[in-house]
PDB file of N, CA and C in Angstrom:
ATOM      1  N   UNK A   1       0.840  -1.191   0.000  1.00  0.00           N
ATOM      2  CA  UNK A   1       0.000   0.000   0.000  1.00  0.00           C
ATOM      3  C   UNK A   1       0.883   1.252   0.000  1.00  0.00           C
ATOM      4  N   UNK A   2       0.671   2.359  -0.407  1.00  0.00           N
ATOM      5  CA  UNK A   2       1.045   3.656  -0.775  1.00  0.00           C
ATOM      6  C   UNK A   2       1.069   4.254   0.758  1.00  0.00           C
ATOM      7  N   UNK A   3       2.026   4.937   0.722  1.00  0.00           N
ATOM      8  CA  UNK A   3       1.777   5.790   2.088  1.00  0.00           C
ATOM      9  C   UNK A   3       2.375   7.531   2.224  1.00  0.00           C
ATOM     10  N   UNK A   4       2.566   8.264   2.746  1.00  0.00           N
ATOM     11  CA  UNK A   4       2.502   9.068   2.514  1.00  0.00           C
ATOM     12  C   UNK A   4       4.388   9.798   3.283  1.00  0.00           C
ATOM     13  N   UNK A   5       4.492   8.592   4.701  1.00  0.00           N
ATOM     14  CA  UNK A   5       5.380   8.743   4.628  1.00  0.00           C
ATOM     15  C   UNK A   5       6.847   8.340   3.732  1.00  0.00           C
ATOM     16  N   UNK A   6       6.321   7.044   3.367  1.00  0.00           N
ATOM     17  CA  UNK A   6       7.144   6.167   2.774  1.00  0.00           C
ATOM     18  C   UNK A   6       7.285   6.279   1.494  1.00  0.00           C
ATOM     19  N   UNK A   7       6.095   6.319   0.774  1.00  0.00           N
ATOM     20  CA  UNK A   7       6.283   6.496  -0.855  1.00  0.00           C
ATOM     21  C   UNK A   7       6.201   8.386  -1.280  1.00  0.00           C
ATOM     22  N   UNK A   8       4.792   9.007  -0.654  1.00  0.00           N
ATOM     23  CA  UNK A   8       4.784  10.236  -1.302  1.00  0.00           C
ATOM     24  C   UNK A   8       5.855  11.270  -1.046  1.00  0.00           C
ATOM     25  N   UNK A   9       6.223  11.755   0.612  1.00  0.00           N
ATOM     26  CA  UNK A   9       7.348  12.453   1.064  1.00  0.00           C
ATOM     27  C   UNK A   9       7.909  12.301   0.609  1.00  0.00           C
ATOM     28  N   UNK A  10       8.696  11.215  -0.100  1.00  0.00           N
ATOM     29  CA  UNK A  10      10.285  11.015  -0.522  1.00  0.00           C
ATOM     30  C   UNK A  10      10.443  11.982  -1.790  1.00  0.00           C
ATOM     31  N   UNK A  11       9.410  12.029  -2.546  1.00  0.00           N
ATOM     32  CA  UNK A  11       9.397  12.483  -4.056  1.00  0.00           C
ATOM     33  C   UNK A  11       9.384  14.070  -3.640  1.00  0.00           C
ATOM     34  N   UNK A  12       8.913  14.896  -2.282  1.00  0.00           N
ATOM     35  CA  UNK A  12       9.503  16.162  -3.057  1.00  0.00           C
ATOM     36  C   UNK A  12      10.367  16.361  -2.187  1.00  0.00           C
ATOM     37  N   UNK A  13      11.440  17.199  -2.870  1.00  0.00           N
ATOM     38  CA  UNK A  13      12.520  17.424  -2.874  1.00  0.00           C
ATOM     39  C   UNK A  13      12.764  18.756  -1.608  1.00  0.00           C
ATOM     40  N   UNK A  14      13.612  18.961  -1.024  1.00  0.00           N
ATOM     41  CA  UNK A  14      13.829  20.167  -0.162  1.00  0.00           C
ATOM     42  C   UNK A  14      13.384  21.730  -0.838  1.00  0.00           C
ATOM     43  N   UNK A  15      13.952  21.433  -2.269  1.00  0.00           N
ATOM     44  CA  UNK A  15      13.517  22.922  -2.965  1.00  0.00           C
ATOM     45  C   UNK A  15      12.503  22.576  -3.202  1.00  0.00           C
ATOM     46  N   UNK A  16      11.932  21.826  -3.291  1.00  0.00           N
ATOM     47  CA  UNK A  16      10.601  21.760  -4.144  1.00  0.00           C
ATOM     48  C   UNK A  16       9.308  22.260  -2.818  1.00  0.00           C
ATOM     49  N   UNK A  17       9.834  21.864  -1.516  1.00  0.00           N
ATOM     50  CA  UNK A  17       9.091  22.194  -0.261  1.00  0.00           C
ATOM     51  C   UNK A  17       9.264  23.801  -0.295  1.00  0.00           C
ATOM     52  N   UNK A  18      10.479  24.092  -0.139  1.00  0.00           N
ATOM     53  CA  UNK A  18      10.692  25.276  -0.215  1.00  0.00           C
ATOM     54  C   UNK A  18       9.774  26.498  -1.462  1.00  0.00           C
ATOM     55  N   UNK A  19      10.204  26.148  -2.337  1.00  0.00           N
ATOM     56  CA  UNK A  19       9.338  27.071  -3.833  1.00  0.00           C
ATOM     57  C   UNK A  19       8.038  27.034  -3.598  1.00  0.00           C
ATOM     58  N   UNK A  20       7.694  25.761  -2.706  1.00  0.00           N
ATOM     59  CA  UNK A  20       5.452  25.812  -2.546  1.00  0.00           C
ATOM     60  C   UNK A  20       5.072  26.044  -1.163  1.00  0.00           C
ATOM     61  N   UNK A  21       6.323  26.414  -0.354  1.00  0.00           N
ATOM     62  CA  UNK A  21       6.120  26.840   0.664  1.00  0.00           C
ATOM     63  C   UNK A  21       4.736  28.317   1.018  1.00  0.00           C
ATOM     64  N   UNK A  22       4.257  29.124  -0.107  1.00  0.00           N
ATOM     65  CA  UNK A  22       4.159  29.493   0.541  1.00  0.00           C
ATOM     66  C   UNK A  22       2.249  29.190  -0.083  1.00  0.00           C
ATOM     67  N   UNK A  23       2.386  27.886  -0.856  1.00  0.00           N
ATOM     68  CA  UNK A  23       0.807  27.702  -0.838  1.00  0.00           C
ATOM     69  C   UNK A  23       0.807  26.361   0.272  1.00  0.00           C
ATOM     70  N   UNK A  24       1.647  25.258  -0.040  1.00  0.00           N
ATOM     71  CA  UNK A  24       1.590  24.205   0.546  1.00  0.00           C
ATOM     72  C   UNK A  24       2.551  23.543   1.352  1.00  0.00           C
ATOM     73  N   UNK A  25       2.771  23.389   2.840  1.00  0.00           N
ATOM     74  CA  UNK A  25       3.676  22.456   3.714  1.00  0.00           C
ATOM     75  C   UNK A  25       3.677  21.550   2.874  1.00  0.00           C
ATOM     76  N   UNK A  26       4.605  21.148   1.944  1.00  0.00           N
ATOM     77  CA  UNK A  26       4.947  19.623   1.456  1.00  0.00           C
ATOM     78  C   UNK A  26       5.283  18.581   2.140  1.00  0.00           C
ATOM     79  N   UNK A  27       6.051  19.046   3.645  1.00  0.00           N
ATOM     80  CA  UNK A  27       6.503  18.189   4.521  1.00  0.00           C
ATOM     81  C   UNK A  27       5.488  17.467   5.625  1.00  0.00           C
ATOM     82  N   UNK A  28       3.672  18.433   5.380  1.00  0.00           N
ATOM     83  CA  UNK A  28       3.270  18.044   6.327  1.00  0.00           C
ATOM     84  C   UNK A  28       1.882  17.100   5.742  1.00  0.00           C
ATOM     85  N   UNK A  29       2.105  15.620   6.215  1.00  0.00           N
ATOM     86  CA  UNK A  29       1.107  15.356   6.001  1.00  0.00           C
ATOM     87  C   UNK A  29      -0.342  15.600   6.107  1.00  0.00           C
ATOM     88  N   UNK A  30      -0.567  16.276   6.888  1.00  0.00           N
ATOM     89  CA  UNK A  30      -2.408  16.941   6.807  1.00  0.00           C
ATOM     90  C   UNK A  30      -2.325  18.114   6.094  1.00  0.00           C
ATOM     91  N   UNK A  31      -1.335  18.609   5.591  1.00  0.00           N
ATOM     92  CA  UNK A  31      -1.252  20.209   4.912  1.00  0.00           C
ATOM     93  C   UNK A  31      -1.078  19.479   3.075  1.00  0.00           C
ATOM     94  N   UNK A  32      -0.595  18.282   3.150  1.00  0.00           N
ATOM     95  CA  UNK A  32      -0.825  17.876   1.785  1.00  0.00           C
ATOM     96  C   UNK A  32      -1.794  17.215   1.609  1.00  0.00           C
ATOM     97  N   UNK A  33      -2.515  16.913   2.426  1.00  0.00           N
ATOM     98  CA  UNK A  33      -3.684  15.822   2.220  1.00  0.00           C
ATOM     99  C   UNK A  33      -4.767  16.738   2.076  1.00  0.00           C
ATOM    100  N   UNK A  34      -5.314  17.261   2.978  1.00  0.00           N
ATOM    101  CA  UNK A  34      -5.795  18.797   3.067  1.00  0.00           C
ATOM    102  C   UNK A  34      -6.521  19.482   1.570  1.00  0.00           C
ATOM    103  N   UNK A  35      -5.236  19.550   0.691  1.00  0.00           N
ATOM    104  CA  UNK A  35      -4.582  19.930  -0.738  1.00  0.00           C
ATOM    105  C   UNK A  35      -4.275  18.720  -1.595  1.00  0.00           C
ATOM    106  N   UNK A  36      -4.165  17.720  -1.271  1.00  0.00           N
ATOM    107  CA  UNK A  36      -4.159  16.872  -2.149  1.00  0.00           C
ATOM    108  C   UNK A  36      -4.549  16.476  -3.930  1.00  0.00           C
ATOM    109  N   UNK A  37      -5.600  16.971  -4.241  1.00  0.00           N
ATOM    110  CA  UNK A  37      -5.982  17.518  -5.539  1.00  0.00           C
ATOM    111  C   UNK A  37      -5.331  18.443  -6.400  1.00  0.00           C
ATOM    112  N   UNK A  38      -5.312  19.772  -5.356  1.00  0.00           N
ATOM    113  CA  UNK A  38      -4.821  20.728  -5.755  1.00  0.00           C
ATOM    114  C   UNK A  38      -3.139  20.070  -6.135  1.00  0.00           C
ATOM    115  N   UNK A  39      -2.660  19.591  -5.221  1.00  0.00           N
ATOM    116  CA  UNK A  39      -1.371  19.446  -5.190  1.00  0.00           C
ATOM    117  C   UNK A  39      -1.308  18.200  -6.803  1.00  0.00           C
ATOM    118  N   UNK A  40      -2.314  17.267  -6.936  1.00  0.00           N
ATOM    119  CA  UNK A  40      -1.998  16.236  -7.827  1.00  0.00           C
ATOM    120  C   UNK A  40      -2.561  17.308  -9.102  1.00  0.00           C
ATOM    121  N   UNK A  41      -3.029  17.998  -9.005  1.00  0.00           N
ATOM    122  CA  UNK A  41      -3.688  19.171 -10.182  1.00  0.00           C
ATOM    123  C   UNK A  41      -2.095  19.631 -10.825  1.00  0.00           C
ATOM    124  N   UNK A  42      -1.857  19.973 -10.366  1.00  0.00           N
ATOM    125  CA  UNK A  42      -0.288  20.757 -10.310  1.00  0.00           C
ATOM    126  C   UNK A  42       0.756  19.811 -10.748  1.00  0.00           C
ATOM    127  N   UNK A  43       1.121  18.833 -10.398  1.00  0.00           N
ATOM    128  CA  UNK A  43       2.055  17.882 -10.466  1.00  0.00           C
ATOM    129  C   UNK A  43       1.386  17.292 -11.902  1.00  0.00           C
ATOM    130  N   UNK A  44       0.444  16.716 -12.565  1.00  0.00           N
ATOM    131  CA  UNK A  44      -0.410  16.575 -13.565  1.00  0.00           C
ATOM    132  C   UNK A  44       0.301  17.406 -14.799  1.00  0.00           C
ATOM    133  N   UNK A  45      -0.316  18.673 -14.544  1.00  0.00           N
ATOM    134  CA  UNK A  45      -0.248  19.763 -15.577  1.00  0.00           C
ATOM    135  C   UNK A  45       0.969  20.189 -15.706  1.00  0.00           C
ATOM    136  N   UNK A  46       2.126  19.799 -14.487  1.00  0.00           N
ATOM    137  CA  UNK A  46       3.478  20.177 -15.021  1.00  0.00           C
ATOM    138  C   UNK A  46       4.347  21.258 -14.447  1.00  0.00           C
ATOM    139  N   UNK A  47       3.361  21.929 -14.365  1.00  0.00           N
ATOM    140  CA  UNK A  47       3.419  23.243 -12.800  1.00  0.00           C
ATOM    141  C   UNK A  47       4.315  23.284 -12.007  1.00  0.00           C
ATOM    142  N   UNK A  48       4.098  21.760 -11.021  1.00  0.00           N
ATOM    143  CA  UNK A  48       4.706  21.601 -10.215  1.00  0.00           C
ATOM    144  C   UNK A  48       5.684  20.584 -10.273  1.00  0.00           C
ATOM    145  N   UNK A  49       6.499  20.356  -9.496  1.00  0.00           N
ATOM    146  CA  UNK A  49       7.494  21.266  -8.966  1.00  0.00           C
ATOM    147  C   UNK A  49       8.161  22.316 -10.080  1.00  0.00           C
ATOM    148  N   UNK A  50       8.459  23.440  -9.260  1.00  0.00           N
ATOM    149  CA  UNK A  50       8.729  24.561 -10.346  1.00  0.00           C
ATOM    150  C   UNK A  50       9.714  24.354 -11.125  1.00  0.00           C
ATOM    151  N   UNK A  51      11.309  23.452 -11.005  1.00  0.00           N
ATOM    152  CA  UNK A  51      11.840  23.164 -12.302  1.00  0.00           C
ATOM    153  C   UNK A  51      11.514  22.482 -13.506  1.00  0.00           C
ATOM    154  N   UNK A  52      10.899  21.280 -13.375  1.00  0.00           N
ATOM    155  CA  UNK A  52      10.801  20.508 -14.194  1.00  0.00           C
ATOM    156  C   UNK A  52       9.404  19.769 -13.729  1.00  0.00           C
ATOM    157  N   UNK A  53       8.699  18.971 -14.830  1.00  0.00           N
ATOM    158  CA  UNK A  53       7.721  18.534 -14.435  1.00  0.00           C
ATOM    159  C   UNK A  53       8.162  16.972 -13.988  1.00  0.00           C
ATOM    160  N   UNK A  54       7.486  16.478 -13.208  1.00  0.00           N
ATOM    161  CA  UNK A  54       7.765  14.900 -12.641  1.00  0.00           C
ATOM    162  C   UNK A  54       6.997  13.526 -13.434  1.00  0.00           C
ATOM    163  N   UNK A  55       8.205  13.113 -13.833  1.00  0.00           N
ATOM    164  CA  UNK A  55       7.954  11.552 -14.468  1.00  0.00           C
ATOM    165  C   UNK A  55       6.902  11.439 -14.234  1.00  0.00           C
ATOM    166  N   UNK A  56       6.390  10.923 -15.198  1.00  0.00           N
ATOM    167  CA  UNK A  56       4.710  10.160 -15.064  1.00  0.00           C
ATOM    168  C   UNK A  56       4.615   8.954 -14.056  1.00  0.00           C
ATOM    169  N   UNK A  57       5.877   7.910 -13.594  1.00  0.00           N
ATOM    170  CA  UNK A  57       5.404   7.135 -12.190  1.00  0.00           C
ATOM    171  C   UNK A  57       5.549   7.978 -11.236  1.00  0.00           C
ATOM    172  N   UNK A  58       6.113   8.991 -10.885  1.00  0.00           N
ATOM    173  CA  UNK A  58       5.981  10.091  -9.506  1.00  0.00           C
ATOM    174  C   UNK A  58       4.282  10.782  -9.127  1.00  0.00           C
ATOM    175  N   UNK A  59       3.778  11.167 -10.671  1.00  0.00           N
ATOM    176  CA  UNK A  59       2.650  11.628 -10.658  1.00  0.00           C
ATOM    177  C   UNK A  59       1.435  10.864 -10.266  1.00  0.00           C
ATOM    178  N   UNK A  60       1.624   9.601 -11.085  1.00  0.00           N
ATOM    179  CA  UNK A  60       1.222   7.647 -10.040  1.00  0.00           C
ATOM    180  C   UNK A  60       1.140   7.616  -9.437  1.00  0.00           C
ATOM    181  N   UNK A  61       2.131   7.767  -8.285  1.00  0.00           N
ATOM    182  CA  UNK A  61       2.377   7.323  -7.016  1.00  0.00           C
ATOM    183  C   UNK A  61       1.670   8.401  -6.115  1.00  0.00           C
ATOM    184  N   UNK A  62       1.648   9.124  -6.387  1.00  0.00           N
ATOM    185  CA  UNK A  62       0.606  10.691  -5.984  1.00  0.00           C
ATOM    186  C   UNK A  62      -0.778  10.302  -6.265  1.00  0.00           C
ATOM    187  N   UNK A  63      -1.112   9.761  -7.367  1.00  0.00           N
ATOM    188  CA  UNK A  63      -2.267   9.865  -7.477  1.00  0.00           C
ATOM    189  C   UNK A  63      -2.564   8.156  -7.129  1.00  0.00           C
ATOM    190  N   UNK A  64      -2.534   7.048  -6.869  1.00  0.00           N
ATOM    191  CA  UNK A  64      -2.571   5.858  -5.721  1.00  0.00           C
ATOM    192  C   UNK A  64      -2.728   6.152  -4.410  1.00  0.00           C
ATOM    193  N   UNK A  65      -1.830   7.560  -4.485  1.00  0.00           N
ATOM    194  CA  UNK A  65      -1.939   7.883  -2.689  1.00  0.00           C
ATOM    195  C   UNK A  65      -3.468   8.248  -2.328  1.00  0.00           C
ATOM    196  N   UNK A  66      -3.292   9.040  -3.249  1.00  0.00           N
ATOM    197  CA  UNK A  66      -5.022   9.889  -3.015  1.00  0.00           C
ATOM    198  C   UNK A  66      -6.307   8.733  -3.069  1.00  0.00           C
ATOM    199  N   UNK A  67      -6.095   7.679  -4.180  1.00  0.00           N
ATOM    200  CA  UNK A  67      -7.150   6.930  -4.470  1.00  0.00           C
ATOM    201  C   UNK A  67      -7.269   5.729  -3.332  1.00  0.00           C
ATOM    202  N   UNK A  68      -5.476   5.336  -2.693  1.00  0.00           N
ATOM    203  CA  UNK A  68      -5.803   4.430  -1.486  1.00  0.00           C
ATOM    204  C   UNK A  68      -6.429   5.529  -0.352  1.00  0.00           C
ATOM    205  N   UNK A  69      -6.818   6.081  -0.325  1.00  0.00           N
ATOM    206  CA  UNK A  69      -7.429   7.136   0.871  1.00  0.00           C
ATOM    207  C   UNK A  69      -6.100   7.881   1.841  1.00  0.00           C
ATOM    208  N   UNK A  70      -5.086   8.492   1.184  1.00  0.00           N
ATOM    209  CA  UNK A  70      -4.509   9.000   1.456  1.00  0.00           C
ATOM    210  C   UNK A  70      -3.977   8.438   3.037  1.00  0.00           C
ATOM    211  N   UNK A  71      -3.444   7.466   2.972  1.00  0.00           N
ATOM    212  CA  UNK A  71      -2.783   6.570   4.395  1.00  0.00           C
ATOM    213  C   UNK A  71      -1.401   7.707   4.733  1.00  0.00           C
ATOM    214  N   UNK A  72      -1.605   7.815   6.331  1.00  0.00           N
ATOM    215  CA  UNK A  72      -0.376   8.379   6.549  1.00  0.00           C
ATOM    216  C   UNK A  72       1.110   7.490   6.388  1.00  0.00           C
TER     217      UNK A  72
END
């Protein structure tokens, strides 16, 4: 099962917490879950993270998280 510490945290990056710092705690699980959509909206369309957009299994694994009911 997908989890949020184990699989989703790992994928963003320190800058990447930092640059969405000031819509979304990336580090905190109820501040991404919270946002979760928004956050897989973003990661989707390419948006996010602000350098580059994330491999299509990163965007997966984001969106499994959300569909297993977002497990901490």
């Amino acid at each position: 099962m997908v989890s949020f510490e184990s699989d989703v945290r790992p994928l963003f990056r320190p800058d990447d917490a930092e640059s969405m710092s000031w819509a979304f705690d990336l580090a905190s699980y109820q501040d991404v879950k919270e946002n979760a959509e928004a956050i897989y909206q973003r990661l989707a369309d390419g948006s996010m993270p602000c350098d580059e957009p994330w491999p299509d299994e990163h965007v997966q694994v984001f969106r499994d998280w959300i569909d297993a009911g977002m497990p901490p």
